[in-house]
PDB file of N, CA and C in Angstrom:
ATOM      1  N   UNK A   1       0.804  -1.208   0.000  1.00  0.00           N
ATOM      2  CA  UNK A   1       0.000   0.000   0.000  1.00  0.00           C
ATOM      3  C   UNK A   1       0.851   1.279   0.000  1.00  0.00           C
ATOM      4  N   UNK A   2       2.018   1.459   0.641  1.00  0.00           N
ATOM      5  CA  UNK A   2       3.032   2.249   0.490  1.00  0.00           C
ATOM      6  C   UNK A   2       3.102   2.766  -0.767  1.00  0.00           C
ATOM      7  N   UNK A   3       3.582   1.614  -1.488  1.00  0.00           N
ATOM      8  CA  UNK A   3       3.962   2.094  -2.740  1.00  0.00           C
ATOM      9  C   UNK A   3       3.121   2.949  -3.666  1.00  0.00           C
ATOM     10  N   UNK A   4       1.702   2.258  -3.516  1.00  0.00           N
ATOM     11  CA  UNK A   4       0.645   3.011  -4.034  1.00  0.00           C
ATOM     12  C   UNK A   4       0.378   4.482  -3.866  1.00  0.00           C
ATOM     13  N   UNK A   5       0.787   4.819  -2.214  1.00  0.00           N
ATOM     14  CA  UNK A   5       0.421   6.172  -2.096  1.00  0.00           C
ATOM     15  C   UNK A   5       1.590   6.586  -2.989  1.00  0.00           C
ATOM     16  N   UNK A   6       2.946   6.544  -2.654  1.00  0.00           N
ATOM     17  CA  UNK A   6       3.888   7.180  -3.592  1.00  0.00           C
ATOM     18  C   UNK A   6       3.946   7.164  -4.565  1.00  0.00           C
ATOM     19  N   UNK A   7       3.311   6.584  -5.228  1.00  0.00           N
ATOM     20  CA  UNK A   7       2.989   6.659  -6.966  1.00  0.00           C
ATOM     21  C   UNK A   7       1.917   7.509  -7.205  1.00  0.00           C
ATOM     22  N   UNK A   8       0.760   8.056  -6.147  1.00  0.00           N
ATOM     23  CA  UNK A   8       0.170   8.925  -6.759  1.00  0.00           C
ATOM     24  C   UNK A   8       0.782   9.813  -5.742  1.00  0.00           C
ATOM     25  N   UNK A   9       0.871  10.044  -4.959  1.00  0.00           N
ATOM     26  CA  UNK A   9       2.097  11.680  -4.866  1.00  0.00           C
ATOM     27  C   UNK A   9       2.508  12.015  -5.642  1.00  0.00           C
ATOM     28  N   UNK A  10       3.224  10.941  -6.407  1.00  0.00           N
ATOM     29  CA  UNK A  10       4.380  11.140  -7.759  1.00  0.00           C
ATOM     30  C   UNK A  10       3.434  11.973  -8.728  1.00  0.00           C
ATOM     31  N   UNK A  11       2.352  11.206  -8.900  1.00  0.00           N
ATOM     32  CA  UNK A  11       1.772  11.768 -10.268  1.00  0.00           C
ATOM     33  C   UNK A  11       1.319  13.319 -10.297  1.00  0.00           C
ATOM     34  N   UNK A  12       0.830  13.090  -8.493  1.00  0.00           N
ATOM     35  CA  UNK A  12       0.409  14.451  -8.214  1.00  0.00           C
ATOM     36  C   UNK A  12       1.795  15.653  -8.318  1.00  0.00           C
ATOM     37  N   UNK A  13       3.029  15.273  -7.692  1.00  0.00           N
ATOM     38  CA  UNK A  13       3.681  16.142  -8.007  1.00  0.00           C
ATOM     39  C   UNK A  13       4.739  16.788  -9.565  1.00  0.00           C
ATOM     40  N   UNK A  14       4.633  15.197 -10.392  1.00  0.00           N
ATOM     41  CA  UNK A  14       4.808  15.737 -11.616  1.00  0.00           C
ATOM     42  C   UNK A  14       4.043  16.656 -12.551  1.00  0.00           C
ATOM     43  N   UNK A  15       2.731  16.548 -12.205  1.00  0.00           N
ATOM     44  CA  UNK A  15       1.510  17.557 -12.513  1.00  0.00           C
ATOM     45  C   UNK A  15       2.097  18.975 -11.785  1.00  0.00           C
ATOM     46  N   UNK A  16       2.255  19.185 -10.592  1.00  0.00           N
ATOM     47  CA  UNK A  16       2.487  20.381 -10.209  1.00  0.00           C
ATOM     48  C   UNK A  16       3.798  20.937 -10.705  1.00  0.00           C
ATOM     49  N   UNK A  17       4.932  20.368 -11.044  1.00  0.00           N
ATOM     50  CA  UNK A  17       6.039  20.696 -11.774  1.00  0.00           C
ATOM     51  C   UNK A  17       5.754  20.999 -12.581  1.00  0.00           C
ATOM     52  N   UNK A  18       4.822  20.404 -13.412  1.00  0.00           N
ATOM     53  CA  UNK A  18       5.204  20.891 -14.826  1.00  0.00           C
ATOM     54  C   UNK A  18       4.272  22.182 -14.672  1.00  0.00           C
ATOM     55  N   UNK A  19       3.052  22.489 -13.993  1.00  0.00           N
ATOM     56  CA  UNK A  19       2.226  23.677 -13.887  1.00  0.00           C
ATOM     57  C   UNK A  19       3.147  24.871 -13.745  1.00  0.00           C
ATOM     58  N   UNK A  20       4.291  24.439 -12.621  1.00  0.00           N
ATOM     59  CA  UNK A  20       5.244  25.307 -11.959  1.00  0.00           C
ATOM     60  C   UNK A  20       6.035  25.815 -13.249  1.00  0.00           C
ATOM     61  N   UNK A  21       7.110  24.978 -13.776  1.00  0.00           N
ATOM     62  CA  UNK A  21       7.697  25.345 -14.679  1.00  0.00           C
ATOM     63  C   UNK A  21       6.967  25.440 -15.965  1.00  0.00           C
ATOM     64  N   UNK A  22       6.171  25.469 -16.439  1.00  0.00           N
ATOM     65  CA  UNK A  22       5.612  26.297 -17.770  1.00  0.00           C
ATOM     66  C   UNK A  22       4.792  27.376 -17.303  1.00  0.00           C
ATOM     67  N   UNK A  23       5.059  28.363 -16.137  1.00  0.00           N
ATOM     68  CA  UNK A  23       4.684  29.307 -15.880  1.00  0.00           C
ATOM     69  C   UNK A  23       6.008  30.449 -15.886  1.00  0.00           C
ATOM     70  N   UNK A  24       4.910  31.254 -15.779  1.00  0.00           N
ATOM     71  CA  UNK A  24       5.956  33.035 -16.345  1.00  0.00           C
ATOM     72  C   UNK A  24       6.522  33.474 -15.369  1.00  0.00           C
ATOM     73  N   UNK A  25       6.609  32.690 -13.877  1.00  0.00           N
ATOM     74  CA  UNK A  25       6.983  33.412 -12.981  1.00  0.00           C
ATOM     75  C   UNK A  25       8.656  33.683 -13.008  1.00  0.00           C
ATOM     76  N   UNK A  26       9.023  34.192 -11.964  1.00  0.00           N
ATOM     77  CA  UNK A  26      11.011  34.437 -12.863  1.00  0.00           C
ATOM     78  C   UNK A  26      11.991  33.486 -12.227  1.00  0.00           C
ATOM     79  N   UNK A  27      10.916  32.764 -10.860  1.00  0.00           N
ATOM     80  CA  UNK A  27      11.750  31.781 -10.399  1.00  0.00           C
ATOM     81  C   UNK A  27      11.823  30.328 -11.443  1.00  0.00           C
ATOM     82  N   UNK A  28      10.409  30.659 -11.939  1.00  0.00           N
ATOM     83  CA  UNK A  28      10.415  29.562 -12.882  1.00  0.00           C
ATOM     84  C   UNK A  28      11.144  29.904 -14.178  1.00  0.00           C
ATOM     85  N   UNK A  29      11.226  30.930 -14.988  1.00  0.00           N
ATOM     86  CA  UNK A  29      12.164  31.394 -15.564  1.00  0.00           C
ATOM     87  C   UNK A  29      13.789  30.850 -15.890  1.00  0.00           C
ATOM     88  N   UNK A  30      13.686  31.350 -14.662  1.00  0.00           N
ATOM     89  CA  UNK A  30      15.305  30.683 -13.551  1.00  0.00           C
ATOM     90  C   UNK A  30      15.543  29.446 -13.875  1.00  0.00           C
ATOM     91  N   UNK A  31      15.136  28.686 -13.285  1.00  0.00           N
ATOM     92  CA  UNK A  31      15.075  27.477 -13.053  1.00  0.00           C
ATOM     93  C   UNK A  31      14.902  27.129 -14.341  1.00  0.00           C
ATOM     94  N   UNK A  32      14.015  27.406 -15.662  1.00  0.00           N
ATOM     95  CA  UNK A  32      14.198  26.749 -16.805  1.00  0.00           C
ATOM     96  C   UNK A  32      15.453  26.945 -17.654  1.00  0.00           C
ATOM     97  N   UNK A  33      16.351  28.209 -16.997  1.00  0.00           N
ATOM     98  CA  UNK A  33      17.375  28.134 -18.012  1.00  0.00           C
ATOM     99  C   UNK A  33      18.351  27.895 -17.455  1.00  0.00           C
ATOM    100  N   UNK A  34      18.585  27.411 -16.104  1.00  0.00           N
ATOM    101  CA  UNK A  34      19.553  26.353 -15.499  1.00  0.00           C
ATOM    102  C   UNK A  34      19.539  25.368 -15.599  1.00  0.00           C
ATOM    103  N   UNK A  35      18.158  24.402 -15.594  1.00  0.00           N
ATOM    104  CA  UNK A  35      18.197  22.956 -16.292  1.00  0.00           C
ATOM    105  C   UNK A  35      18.563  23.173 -17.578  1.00  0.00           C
ATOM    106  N   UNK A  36      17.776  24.110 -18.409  1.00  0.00           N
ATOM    107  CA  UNK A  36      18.015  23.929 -19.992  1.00  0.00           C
ATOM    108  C   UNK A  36      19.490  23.302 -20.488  1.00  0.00           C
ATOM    109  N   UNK A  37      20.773  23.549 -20.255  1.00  0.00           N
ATOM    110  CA  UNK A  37      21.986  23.660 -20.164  1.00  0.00           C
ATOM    111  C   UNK A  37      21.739  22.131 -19.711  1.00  0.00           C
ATOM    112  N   UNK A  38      21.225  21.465 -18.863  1.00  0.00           N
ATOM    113  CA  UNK A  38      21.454  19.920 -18.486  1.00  0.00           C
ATOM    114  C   UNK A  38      19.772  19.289 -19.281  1.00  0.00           C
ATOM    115  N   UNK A  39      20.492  18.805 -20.714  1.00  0.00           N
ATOM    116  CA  UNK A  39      19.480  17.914 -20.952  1.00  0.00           C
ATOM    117  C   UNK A  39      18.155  18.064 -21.359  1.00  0.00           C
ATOM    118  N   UNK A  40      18.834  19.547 -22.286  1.00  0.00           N
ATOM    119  CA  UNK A  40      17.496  20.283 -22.884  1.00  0.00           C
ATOM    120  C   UNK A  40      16.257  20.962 -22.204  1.00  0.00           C
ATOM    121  N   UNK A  41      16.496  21.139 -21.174  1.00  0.00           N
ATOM    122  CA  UNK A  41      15.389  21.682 -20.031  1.00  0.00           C
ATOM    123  C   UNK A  41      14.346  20.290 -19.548  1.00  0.00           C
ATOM    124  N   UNK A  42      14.809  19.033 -19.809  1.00  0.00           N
ATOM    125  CA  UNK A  42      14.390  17.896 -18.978  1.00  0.00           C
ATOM    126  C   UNK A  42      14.824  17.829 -17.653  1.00  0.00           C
ATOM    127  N   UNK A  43      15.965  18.488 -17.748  1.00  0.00           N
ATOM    128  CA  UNK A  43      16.666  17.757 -16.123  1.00  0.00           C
ATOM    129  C   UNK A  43      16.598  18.005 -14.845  1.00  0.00           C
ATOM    130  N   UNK A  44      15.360  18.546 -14.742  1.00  0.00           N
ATOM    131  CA  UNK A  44      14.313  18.980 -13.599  1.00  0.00           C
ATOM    132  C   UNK A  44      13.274  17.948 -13.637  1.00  0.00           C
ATOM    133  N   UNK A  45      12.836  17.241 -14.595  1.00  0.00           N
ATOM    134  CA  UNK A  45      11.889  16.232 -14.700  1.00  0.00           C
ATOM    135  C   UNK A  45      12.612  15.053 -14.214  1.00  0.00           C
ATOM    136  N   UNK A  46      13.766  14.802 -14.656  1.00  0.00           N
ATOM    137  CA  UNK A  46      14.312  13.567 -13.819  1.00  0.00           C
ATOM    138  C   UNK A  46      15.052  13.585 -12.627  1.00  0.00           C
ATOM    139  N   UNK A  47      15.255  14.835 -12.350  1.00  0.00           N
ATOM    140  CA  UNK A  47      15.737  14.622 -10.803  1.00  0.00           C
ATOM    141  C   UNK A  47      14.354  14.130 -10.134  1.00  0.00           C
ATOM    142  N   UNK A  48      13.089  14.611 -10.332  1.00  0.00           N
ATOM    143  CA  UNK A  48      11.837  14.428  -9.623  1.00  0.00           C
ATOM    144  C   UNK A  48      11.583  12.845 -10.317  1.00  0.00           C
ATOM    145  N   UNK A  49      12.078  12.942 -11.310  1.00  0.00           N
ATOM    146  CA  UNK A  49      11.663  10.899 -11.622  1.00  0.00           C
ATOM    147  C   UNK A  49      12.885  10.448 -10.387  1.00  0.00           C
ATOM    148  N   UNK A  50      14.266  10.517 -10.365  1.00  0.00           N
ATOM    149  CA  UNK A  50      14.746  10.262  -9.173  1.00  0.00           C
ATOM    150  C   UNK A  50      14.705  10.329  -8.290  1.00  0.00           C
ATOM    151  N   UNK A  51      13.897  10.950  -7.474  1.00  0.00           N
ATOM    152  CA  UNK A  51      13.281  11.087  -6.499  1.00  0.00           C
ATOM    153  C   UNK A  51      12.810  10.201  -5.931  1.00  0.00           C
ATOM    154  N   UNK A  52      11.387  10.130  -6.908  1.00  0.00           N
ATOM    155  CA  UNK A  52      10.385   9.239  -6.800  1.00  0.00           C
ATOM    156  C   UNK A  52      10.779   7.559  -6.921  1.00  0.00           C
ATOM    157  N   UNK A  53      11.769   7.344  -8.017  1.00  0.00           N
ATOM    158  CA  UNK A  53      12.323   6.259  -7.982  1.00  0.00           C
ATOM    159  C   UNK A  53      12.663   5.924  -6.775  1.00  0.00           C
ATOM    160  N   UNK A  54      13.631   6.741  -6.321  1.00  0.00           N
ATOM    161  CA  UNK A  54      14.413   6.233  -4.960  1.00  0.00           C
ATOM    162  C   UNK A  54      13.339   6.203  -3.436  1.00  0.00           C
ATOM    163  N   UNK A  55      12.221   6.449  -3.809  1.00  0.00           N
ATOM    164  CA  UNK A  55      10.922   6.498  -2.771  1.00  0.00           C
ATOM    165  C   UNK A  55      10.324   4.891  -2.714  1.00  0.00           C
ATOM    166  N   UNK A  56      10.084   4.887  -4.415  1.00  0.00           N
ATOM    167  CA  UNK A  56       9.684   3.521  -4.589  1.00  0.00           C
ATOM    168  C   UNK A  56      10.059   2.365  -4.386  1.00  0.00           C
ATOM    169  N   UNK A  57      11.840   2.758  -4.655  1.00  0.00           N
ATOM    170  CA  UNK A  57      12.769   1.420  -4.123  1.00  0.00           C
ATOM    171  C   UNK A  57      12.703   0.789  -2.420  1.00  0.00           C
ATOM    172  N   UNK A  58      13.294   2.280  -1.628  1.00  0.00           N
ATOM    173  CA  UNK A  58      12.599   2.544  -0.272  1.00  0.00           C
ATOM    174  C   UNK A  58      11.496   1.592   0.120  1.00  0.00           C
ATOM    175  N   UNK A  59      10.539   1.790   0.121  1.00  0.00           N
ATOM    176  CA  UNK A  59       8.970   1.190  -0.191  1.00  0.00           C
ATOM    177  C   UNK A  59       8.946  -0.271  -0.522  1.00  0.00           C
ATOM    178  N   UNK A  60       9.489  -0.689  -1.572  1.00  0.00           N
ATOM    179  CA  UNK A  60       9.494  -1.667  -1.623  1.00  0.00           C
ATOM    180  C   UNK A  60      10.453  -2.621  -1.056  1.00  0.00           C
ATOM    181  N   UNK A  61      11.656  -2.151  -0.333  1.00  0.00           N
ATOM    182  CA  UNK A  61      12.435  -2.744   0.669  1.00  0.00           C
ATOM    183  C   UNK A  61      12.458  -2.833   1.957  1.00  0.00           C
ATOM    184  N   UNK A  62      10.657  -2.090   2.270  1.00  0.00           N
ATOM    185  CA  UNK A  62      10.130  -2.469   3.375  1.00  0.00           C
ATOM    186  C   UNK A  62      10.749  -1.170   4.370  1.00  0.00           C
ATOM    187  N   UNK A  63      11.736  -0.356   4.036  1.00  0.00           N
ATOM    188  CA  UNK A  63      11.623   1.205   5.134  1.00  0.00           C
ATOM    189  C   UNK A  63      10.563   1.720   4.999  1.00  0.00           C
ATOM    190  N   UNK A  64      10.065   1.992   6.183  1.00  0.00           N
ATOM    191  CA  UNK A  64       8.754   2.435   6.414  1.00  0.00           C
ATOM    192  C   UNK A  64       8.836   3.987   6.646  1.00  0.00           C
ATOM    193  N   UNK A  65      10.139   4.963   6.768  1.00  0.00           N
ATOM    194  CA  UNK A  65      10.398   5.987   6.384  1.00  0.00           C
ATOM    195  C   UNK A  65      10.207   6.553   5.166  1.00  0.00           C
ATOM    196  N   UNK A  66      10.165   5.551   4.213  1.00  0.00           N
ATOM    197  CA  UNK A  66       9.838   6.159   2.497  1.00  0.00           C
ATOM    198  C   UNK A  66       8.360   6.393   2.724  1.00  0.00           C
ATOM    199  N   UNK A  67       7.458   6.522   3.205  1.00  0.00           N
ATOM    200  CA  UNK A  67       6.232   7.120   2.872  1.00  0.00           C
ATOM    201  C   UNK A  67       6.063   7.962   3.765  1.00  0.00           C
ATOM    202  N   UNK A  68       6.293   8.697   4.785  1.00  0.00           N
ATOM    203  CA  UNK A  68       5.783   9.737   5.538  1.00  0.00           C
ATOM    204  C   UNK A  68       7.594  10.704   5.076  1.00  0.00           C
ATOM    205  N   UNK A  69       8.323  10.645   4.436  1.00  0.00           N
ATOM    206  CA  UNK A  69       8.948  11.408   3.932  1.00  0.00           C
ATOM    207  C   UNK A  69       8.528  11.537   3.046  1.00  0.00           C
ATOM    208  N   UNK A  70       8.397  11.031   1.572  1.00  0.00           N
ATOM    209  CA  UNK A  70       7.531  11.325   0.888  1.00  0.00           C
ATOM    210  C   UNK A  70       6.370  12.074   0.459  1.00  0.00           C
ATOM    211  N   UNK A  71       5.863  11.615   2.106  1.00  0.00           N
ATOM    212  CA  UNK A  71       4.501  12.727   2.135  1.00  0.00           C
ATOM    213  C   UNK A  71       4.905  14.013   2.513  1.00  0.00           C
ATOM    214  N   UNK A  72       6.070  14.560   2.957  1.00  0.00           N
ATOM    215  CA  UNK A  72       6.692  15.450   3.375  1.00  0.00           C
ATOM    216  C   UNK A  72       7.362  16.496   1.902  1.00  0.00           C
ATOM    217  N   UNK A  73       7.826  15.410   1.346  1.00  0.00           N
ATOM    218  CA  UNK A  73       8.474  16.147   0.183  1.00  0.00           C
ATOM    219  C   UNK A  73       7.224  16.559  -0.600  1.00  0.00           C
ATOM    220  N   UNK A  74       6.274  15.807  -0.902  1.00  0.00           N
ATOM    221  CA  UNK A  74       4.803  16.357  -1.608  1.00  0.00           C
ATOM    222  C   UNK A  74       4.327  17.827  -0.743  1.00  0.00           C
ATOM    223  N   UNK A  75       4.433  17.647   0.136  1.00  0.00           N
ATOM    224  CA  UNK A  75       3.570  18.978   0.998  1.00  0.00           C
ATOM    225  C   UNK A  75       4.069  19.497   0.524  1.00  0.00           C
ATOM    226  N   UNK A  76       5.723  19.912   1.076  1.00  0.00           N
ATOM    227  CA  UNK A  76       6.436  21.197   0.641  1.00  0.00           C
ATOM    228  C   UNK A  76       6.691  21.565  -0.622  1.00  0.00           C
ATOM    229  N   UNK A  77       6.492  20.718  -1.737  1.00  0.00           N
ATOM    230  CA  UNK A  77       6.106  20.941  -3.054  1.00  0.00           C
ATOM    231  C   UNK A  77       4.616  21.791  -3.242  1.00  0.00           C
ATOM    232  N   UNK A  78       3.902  21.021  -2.671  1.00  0.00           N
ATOM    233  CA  UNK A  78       2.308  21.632  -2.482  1.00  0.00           C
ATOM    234  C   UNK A  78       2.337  22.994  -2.262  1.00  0.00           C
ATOM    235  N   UNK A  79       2.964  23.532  -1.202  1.00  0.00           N
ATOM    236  CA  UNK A  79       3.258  24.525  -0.333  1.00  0.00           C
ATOM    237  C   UNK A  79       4.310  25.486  -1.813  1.00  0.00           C
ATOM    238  N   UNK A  80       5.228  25.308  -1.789  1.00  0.00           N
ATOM    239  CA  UNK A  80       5.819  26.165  -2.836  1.00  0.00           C
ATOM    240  C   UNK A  80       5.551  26.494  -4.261  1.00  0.00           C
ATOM    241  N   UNK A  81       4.939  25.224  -4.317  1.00  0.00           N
ATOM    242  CA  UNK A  81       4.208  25.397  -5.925  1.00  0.00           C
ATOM    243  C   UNK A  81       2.899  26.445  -6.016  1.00  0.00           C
ATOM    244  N   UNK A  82       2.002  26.015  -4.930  1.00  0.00           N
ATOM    245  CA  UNK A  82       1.436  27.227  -4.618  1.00  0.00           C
ATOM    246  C   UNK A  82       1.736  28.494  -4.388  1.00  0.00           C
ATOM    247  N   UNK A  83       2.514  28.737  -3.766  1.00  0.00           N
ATOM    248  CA  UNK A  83       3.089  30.231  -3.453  1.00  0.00           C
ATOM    249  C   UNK A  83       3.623  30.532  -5.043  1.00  0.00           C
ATOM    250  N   UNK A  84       4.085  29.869  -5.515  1.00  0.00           N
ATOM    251  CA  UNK A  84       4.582  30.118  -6.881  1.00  0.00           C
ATOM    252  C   UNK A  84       3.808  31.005  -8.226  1.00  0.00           C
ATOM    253  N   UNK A  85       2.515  29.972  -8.363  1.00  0.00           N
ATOM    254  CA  UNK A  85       1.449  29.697  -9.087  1.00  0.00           C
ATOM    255  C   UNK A  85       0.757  31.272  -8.277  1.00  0.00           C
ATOM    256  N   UNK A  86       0.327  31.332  -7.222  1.00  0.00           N
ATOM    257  CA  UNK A  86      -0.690  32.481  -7.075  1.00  0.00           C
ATOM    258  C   UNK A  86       0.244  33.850  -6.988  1.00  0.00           C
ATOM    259  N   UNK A  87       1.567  33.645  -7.246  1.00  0.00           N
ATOM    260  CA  UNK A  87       2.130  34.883  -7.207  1.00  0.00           C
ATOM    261  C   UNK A  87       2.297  35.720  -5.355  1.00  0.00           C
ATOM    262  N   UNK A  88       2.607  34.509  -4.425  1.00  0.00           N
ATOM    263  CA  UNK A  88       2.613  34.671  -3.692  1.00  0.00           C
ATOM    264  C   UNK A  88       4.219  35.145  -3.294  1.00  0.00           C
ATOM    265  N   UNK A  89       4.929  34.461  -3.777  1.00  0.00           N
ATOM    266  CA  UNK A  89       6.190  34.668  -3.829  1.00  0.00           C
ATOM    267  C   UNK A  89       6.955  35.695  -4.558  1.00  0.00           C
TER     268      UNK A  89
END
């Protein structure tokens, strides 16, 4: 069941990345033309596939720390992506 939640965190937070970065804000800006330089402006998508990978492995080797960190790294994604998105930041 672990694993399950972290696979939709995952999905949920690759959705919010990409909302994040195809927006006009200047952090996102930023951030697209520092990955750009690594890997065509992908290499923000796979650090977060690495991430998640290394959550899933976690998870499935039975640490029971990979899902309430997890849920931790989603919040504060939640939390910044928002501030991001409403121009809070």
């Amino acid at each position: 069941m672990p694993t399950v939640i972290i696979f939709l965190c995952g999905i949920a937070n690759f959705a919010l990345h990409k909302a994040t970065m195809e927006s006009d804000h200047p952090m996102a800006l930023q951030m697209r033309a520092a990955f750009g330089r690594f890997m065509g402006g992908y290499g923000s998508y796979l650090l977060e596939f690495l991430i998640l990978l290394s959550a899933l492995s976690f998870a499935a080797l039975g640490y029971t720390i990979a899902l309430p960190s997890y849920l931790v790294y989603t919040g504060m994604n939640a939390l910044a992506g928002w501030a991001i998105l409403t121009g809070k930041i």
